[in-house]
C-alpha atoms as a PDB file:
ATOM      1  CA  UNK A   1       0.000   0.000   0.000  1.00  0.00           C
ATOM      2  CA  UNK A   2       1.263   3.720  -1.087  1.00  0.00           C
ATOM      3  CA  UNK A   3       1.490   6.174   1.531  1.00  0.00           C
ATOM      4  CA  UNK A   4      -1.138   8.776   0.204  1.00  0.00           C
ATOM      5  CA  UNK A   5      -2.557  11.723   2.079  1.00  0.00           C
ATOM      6  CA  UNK A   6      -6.607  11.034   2.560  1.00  0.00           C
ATOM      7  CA  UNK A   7      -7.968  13.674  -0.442  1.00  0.00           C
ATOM      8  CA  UNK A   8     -11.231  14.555   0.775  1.00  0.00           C
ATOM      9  CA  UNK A   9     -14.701  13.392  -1.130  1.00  0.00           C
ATOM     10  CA  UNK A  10     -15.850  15.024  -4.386  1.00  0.00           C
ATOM     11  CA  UNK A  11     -18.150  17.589  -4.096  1.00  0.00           C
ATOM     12  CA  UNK A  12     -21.219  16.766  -5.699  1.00  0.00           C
ATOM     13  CA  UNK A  13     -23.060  19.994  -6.163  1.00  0.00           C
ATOM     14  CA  UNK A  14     -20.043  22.392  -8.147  1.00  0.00           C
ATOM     15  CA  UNK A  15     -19.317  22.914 -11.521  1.00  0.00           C
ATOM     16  CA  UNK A  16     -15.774  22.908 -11.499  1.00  0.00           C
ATOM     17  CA  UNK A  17     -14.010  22.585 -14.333  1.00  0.00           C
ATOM     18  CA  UNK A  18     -13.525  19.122 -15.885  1.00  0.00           C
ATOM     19  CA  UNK A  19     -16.431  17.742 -13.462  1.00  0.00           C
ATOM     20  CA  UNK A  20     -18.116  15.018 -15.452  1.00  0.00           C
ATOM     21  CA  UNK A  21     -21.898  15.397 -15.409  1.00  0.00           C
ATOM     22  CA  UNK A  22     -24.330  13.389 -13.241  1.00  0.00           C
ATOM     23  CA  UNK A  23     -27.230  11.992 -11.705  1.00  0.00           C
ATOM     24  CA  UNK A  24     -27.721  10.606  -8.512  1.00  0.00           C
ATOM     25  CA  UNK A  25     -30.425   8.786  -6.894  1.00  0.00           C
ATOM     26  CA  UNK A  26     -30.713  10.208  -3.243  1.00  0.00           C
ATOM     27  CA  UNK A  27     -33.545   7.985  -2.277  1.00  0.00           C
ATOM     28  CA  UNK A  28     -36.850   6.493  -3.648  1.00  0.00           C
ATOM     29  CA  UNK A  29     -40.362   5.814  -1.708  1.00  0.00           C
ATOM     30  CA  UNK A  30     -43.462   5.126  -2.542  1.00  0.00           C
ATOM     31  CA  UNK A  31     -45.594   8.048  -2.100  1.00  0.00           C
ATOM     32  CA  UNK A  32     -49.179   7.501  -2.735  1.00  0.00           C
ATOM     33  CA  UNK A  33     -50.538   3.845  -3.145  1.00  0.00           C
ATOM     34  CA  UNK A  34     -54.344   2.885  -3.796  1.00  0.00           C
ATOM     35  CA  UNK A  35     -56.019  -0.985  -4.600  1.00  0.00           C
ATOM     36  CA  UNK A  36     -59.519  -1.291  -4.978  1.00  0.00           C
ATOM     37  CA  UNK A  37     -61.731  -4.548  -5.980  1.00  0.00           C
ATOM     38  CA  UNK A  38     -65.138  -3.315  -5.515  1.00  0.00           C
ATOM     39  CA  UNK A  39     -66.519  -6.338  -7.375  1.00  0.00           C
ATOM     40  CA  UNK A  40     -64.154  -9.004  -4.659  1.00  0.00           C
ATOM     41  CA  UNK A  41     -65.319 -11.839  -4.137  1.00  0.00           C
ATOM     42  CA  UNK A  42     -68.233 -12.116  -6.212  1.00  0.00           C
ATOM     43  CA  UNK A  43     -66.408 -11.030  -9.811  1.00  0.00           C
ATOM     44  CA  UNK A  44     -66.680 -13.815 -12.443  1.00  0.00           C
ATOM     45  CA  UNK A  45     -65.339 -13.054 -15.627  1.00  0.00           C
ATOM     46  CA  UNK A  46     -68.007 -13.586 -18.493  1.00  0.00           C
ATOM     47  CA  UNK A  47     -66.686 -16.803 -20.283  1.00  0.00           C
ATOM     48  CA  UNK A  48     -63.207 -16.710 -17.967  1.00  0.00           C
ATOM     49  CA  UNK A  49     -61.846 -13.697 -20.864  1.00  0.00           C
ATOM     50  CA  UNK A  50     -59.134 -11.428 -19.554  1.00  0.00           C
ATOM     51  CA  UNK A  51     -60.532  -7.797 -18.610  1.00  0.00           C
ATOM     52  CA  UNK A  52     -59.669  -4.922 -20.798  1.00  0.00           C
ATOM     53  CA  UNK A  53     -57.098  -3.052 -18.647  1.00  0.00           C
ATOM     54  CA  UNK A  54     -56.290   1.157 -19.424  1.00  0.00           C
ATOM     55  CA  UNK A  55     -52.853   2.230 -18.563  1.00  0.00           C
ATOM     56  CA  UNK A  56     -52.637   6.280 -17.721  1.00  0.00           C
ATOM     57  CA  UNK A  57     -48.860   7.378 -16.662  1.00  0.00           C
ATOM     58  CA  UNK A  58     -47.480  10.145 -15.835  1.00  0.00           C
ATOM     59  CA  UNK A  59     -44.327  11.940 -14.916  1.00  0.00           C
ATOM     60  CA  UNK A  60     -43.679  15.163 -13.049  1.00  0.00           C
ATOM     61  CA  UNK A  61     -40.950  17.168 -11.001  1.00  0.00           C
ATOM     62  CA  UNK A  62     -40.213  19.945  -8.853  1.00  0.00           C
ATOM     63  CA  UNK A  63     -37.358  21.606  -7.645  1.00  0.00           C
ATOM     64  CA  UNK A  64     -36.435  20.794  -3.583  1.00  0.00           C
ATOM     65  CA  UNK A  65     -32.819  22.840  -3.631  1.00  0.00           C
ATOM     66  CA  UNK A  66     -30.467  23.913  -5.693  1.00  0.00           C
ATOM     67  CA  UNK A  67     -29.579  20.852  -7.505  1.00  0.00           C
ATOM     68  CA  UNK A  68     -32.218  18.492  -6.389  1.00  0.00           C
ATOM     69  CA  UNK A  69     -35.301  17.116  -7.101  1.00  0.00           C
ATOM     70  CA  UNK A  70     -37.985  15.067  -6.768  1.00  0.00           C
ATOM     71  CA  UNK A  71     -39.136  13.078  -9.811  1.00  0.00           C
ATOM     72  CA  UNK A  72     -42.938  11.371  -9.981  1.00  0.00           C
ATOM     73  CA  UNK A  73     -44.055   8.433 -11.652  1.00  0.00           C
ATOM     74  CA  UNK A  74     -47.815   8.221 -11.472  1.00  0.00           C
ATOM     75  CA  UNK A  75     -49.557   5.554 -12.941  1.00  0.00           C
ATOM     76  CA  UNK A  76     -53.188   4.770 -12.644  1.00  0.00           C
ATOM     77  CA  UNK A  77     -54.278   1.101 -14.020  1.00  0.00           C
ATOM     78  CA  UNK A  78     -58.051  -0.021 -14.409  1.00  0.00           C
ATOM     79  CA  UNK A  79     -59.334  -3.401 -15.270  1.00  0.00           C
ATOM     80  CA  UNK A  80     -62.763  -4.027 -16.541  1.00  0.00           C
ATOM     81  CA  UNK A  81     -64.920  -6.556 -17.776  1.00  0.00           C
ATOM     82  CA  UNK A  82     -67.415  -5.443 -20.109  1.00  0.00           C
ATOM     83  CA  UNK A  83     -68.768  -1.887 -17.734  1.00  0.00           C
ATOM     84  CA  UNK A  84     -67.958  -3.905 -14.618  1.00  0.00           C
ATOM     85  CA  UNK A  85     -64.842  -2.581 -12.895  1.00  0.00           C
ATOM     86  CA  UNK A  86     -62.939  -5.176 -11.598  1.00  0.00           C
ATOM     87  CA  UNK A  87     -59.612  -3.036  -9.925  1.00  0.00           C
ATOM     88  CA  UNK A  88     -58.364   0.203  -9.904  1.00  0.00           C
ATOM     89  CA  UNK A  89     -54.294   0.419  -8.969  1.00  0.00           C
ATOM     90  CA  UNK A  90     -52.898   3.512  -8.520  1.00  0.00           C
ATOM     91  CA  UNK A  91     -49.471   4.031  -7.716  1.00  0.00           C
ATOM     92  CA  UNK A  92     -46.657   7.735  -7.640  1.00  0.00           C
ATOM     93  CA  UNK A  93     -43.480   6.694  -6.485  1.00  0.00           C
ATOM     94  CA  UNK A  94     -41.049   8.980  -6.360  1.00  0.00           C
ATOM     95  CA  UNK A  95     -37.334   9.776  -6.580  1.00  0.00           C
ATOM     96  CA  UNK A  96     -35.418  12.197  -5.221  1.00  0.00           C
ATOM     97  CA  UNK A  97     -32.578  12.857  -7.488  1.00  0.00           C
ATOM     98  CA  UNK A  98     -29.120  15.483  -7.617  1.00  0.00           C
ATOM     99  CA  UNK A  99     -28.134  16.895 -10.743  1.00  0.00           C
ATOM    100  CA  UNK A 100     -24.692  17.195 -10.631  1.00  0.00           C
ATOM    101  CA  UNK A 101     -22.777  19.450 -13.583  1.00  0.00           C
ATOM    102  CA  UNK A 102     -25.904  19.369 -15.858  1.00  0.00           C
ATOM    103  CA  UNK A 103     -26.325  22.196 -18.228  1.00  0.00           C
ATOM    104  CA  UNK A 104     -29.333  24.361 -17.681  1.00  0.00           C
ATOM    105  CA  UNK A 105     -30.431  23.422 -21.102  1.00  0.00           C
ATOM    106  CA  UNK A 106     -30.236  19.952 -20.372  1.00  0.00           C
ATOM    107  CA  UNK A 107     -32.055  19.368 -16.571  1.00  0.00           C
ATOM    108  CA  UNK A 108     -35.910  19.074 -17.866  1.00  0.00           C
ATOM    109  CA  UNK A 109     -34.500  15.990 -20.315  1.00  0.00           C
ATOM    110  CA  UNK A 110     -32.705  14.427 -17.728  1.00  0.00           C
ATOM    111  CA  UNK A 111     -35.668  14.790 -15.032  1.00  0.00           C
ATOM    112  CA  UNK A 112     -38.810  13.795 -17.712  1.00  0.00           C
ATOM    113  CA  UNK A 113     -36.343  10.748 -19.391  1.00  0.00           C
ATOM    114  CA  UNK A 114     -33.173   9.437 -17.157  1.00  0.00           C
ATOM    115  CA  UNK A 115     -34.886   9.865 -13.814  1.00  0.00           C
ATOM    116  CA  UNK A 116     -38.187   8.074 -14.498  1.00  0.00           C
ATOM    117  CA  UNK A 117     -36.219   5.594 -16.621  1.00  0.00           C
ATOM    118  CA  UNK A 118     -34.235   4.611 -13.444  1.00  0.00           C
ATOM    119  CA  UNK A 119     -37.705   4.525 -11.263  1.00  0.00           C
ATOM    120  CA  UNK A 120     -39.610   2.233 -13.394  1.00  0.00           C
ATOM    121  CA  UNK A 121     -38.071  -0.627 -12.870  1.00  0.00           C
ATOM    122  CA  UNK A 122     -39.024  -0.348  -9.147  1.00  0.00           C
ATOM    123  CA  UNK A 123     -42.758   0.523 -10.267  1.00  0.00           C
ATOM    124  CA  UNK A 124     -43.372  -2.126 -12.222  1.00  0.00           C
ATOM    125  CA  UNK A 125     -42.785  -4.433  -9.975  1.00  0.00           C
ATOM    126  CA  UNK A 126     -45.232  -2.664  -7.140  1.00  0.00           C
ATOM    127  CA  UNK A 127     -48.013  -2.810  -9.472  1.00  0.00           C
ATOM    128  CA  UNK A 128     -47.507  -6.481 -10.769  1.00  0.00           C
ATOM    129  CA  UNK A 129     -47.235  -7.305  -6.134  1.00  0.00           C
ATOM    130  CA  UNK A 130     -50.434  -5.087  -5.742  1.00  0.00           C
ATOM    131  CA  UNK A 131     -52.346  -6.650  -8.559  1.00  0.00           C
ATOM    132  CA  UNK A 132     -51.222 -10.054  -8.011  1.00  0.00           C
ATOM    133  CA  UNK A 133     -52.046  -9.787  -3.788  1.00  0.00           C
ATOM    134  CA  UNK A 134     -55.193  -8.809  -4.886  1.00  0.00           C
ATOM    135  CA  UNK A 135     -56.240 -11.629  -6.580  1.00  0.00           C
ATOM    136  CA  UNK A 136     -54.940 -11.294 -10.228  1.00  0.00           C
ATOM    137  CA  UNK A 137     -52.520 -11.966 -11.921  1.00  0.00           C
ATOM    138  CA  UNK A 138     -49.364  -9.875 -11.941  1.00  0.00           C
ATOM    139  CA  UNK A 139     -49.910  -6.555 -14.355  1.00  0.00           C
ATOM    140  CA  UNK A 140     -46.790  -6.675 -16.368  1.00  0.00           C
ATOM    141  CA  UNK A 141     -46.132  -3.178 -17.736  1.00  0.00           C
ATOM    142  CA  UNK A 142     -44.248  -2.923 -20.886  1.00  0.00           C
ATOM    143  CA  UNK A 143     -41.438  -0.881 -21.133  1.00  0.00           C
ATOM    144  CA  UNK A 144     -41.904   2.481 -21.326  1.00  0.00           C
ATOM    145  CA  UNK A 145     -39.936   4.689 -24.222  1.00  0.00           C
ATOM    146  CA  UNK A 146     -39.669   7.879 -21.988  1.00  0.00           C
ATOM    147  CA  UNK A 147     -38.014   9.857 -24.710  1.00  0.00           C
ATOM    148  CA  UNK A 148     -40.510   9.506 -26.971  1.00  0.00           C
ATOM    149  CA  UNK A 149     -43.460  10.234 -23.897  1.00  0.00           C
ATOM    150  CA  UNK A 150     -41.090  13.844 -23.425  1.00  0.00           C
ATOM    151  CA  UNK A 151     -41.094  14.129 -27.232  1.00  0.00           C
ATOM    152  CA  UNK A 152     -44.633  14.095 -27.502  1.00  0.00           C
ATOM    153  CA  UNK A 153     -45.458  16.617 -24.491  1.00  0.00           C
ATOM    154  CA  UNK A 154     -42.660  18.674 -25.884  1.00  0.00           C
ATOM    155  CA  UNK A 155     -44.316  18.870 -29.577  1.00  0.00           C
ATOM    156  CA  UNK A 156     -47.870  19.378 -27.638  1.00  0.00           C
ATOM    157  CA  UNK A 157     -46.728  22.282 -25.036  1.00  0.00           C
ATOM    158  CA  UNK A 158     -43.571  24.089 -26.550  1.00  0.00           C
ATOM    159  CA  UNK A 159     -44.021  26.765 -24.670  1.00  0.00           C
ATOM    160  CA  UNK A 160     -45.162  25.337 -21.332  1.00  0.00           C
ATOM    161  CA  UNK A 161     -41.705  25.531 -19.294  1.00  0.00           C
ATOM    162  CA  UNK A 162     -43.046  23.258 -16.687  1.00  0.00           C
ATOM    163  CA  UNK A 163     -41.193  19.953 -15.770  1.00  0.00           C
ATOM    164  CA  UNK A 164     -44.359  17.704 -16.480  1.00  0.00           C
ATOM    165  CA  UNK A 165     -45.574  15.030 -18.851  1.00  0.00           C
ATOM    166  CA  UNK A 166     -48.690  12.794 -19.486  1.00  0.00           C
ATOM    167  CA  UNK A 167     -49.205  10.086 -21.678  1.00  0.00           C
ATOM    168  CA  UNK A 168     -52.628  10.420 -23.038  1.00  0.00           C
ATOM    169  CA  UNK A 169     -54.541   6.974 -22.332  1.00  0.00           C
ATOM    170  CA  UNK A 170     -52.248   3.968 -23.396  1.00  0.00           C
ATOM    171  CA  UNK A 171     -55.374   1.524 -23.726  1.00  0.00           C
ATOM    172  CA  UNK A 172     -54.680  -1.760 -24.505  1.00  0.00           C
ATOM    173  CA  UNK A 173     -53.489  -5.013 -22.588  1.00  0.00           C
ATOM    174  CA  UNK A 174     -50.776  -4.556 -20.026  1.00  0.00           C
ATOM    175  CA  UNK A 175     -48.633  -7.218 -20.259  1.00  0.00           C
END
């Protein structure tokens, strides 16, 4: 072993010169989370189908300090069979996340695609437990292409400088 002087930590907040630009995760949590089976126990699929199932997302974030924020996945999943409802999941977990050396130009992209890219993962699997401990099977959610979700709410509201998306309705069987 080398006989080095201890060098203290990086700093992880400056923009010194030659800093390579970051992200990190601070911590995660689950801040709202809602099951209901209003049709439990007595729901019998007509002829055992599989219910239709809407899948409404959305991300969002605010600013806690300087270079930190807190990132929201919300997603809201409903299965039905014909007009009866059979469960309603809703989930926002959130991340709290430090930019570190980002460019101005650059922190919206990197909170509406890299941070919710890096939380869903973790959703996914709370809404395929919830479902599943409710008496379903797991909802599977495809992956979601959160470039293409910014790219859409950044055609749709140019000039809206707030750090928010939606995705429409994504109706259709969750896999």
């Amino acid at each position: 072993m080398s006989e080095t002087p201890n060098s203290p930590p990086p700093k992880t907040g400056g923009k010194e010169a030659g800093e390579q630009p970051g992200l990190q995760i601070l911590t995660q949590y689950v801040r709202d989370l809602s099951f209901e089976n209003p049709a439990a126990p007595t729901l019998t699929p007509p002829d055992g189908g599989n219910p239709d199932i809407g899948v409404d997302a959305n991300v969002n974030a605010r600013k806690l300090a300087e270079n930190d924020f807190e990132v929201g996945l919300k997603f809201t999943i409903q299965a039905k069979f014909g007009e009866q409802v059979a469960f309603i999941a809703e989930l926002t977990y959130c991340g709290v996340f430090r930019l570190i050396n980002i460019p101005e130009n650059d922190v919206r992209p990197v909170l509406l695609i890299e941070a919710p890219r890096q939380l869903f993962p973790f959703t996914r699997r709370i809404l395929a437990d919830v479902t599943r401990d409710g008496g379903y099977p797991p909802i599977m959610l495809d992956p979601i292409d959160f470039l293409d979700l910014y790219q859409r709410g950044e055609h749709g509201k140019a000039e809206d400088p707030s750090t928010s998306q939606k995705d429409g309705k994504e109706d259709g069987k969750a896999h």
